[in-house]
Structure formats: structure tokens, C-alpha cells
N, C-alpha and C. Protein backbone atom coordinates (compact mmCIF):
# COMPACT_ATOMS: atom_id res chain seq x y z
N UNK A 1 0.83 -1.18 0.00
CA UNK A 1 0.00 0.00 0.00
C UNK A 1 0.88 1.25 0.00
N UNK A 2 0.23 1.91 -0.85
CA UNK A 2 1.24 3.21 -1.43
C UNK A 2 0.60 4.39 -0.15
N UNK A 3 1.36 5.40 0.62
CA UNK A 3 0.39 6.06 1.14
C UNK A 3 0.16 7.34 0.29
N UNK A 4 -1.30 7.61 0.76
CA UNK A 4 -1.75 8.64 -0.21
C UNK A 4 -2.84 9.54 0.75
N UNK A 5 -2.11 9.55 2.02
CA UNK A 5 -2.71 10.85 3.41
C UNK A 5 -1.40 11.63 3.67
N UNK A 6 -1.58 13.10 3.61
CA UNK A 6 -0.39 13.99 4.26
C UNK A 6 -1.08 13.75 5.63
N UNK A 7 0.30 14.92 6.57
CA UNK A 7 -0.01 14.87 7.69
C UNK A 7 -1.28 15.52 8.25
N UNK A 8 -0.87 16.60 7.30
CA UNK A 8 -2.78 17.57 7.76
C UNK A 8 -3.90 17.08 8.02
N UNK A 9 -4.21 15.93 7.04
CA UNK A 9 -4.71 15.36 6.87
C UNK A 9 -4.95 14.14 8.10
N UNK A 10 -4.03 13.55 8.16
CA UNK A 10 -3.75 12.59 9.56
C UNK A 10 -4.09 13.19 10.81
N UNK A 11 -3.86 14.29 10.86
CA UNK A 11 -4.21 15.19 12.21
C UNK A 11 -5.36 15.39 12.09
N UNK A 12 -5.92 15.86 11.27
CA UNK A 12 -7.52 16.24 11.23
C UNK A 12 -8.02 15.09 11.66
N UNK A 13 -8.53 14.13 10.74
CA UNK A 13 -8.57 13.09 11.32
C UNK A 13 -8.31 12.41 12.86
N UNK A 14 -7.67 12.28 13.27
CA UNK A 14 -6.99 11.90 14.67
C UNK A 14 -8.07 13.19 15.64
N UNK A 15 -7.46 14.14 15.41
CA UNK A 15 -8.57 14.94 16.08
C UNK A 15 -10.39 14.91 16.09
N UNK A 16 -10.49 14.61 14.92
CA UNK A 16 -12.11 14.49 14.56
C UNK A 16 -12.57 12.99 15.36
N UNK A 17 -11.91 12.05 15.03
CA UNK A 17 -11.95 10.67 16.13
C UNK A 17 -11.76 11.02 17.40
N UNK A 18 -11.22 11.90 18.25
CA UNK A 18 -11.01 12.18 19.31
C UNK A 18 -12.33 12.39 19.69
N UNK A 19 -13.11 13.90 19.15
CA UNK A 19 -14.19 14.58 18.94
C UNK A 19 -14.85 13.17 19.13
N UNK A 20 -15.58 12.80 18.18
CA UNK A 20 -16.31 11.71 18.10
C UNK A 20 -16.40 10.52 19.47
N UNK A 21 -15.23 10.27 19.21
CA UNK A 21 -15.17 8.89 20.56
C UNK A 21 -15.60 9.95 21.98
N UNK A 22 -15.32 11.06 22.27
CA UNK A 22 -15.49 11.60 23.49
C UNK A 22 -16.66 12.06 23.38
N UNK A 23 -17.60 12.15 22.40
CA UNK A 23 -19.18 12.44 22.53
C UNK A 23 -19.64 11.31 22.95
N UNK A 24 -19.24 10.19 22.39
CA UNK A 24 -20.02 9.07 22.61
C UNK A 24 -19.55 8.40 23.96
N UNK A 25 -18.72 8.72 24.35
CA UNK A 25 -18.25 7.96 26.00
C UNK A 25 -18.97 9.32 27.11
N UNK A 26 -18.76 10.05 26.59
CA UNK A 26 -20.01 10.91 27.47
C UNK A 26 -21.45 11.00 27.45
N UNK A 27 -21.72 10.24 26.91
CA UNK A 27 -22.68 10.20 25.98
C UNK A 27 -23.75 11.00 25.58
N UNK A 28 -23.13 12.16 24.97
CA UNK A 28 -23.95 13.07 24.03
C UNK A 28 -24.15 12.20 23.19
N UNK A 29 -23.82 11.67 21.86
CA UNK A 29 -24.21 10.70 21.26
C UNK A 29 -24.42 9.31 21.89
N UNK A 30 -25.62 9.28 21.78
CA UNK A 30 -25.91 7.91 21.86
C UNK A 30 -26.85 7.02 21.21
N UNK A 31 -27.17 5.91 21.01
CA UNK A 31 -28.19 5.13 20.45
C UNK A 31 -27.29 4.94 18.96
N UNK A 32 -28.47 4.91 17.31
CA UNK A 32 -27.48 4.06 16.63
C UNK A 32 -26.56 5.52 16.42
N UNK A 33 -26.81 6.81 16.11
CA UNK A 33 -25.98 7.86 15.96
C UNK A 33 -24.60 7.74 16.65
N UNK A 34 -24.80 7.09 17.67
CA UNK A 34 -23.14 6.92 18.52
C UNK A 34 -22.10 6.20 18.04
N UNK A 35 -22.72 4.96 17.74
CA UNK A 35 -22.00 3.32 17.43
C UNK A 35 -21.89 4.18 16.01
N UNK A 36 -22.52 4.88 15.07
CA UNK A 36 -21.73 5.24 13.73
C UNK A 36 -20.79 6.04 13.92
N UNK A 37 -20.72 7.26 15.26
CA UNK A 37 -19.66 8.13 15.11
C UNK A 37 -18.61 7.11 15.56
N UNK A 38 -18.93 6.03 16.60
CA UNK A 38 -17.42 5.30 17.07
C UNK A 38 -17.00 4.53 15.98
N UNK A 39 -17.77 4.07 15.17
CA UNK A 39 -17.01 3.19 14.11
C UNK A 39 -16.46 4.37 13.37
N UNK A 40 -16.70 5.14 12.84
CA UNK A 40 -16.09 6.13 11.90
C UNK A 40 -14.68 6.76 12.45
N UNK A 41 -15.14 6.99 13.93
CA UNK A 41 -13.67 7.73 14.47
C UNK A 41 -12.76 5.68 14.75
N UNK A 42 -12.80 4.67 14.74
CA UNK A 42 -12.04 4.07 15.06
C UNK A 42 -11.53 3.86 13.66
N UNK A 43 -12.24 3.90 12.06
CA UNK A 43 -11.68 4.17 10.77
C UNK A 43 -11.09 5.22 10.89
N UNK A 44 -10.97 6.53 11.03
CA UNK A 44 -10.76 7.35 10.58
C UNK A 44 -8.78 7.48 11.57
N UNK A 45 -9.19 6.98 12.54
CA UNK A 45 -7.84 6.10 13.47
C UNK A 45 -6.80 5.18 12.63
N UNK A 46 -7.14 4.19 11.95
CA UNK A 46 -6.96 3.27 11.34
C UNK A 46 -6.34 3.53 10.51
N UNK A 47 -6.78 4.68 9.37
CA UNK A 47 -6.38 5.03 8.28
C UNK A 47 -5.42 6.54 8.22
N UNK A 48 -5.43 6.59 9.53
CA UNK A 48 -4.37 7.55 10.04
C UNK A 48 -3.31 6.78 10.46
N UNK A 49 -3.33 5.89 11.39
CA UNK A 49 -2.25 4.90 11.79
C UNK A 49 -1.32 4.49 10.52
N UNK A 50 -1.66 4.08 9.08
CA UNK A 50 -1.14 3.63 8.45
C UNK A 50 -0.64 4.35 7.50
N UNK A 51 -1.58 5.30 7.22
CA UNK A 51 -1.56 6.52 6.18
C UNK A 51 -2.18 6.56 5.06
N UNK A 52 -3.49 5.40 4.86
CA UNK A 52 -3.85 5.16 3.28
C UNK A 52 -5.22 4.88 3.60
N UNK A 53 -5.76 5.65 2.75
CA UNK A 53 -7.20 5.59 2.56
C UNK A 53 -7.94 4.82 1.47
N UNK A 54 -8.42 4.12 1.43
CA UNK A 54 -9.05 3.05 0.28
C UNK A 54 -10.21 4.33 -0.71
N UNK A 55 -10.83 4.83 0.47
CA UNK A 55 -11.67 5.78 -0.83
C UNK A 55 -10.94 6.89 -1.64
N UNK A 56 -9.62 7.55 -0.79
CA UNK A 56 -8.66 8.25 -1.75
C UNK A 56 -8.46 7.48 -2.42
N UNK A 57 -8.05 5.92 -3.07
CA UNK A 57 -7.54 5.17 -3.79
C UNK A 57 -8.48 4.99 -5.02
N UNK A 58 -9.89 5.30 -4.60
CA UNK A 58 -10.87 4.59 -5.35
C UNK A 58 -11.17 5.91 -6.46
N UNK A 59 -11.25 7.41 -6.21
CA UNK A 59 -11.56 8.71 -6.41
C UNK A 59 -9.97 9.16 -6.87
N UNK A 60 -9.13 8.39 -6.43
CA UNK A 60 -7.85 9.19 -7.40
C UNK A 60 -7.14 10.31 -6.63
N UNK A 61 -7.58 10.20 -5.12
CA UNK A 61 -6.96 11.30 -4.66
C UNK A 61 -5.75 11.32 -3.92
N UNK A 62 -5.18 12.15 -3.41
CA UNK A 62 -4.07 11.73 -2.68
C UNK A 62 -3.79 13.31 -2.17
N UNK A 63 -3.18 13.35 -0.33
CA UNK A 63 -3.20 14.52 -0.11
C UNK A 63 -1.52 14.49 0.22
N UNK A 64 -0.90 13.15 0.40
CA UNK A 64 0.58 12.61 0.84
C UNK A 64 1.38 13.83 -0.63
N UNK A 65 2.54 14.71 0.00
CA UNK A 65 2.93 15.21 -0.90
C UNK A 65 3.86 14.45 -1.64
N UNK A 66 4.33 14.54 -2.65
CA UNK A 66 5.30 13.61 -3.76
C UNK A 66 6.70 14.15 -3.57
N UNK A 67 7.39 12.93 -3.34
CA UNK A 67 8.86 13.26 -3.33
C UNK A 67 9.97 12.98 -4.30
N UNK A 68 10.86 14.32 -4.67
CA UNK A 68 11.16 14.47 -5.86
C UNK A 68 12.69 14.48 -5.51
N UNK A 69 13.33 13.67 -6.23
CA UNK A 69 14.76 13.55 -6.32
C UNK A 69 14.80 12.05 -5.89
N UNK A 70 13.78 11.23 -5.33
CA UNK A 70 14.19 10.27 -4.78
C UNK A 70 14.18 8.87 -5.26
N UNK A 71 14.65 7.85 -5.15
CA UNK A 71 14.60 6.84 -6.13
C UNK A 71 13.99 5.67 -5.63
């Protein structure tokens, strides 16, 4: 797997899962609205941990900047 997340990107993320998981352990969110924000923030974890997003892959995107000179 090629990565194709910059860091900005990784942080946002990481932060927005933060957001998320701490609504739902307090439980402002709760019921099925909760269990979707926790699955989303434990993806959105996941794909920060590694650095690659399957739907950037699928849409062609990529926010990882390209490195030039290197072989």
C-alpha cells in the first residue's frame, strides 16, 4: 500500500476521532448515531495509523505530498 494521506490530513482526522469517541463515552451521542460516530472515528484512526485511505484510492486522490529527487 502506497500512502496517499499527508499529515494535515492525519491530524484532522486523529482529532475528529477524538471529537467523536469523546461524545459518545459521554454520551452526548448515543443510540445508533453513537456506534456510527465510534465506528467512523475508530476508521478514521486506522487510516491515520497507516496513512492510506481506500476511498482516496478509489476517487484518485491523494493529499501525501510527492517526493522528488528520490529513487
Amino acid at each position: 500500500m502506497k500512502k496517499n494521506m499527508g499529515n494535515l490530513d492525519r491530524i484532522i482526522r486523529i482529532v475528529l476521532a477524538a471529537i467523536a469517541a469523546t461524545l459518545y463515552f459521554t454520551q452526548t451521542l448515543t443510540g445508533t448515531l453513537g456506534l456510527v460516530a465510534l465506528v467512523v472515528a475508530a476508521v478514521f484512526l486506522l487510516t491515520s495509523a497507516v496513512g492510506f485511505c481506500p476511498l482516496y484510492r478509489l476517487v484518485g486522490l491523494s493529499t501525501c505530498p510527492t517526493s522528488t529527487g528520490q529513487a
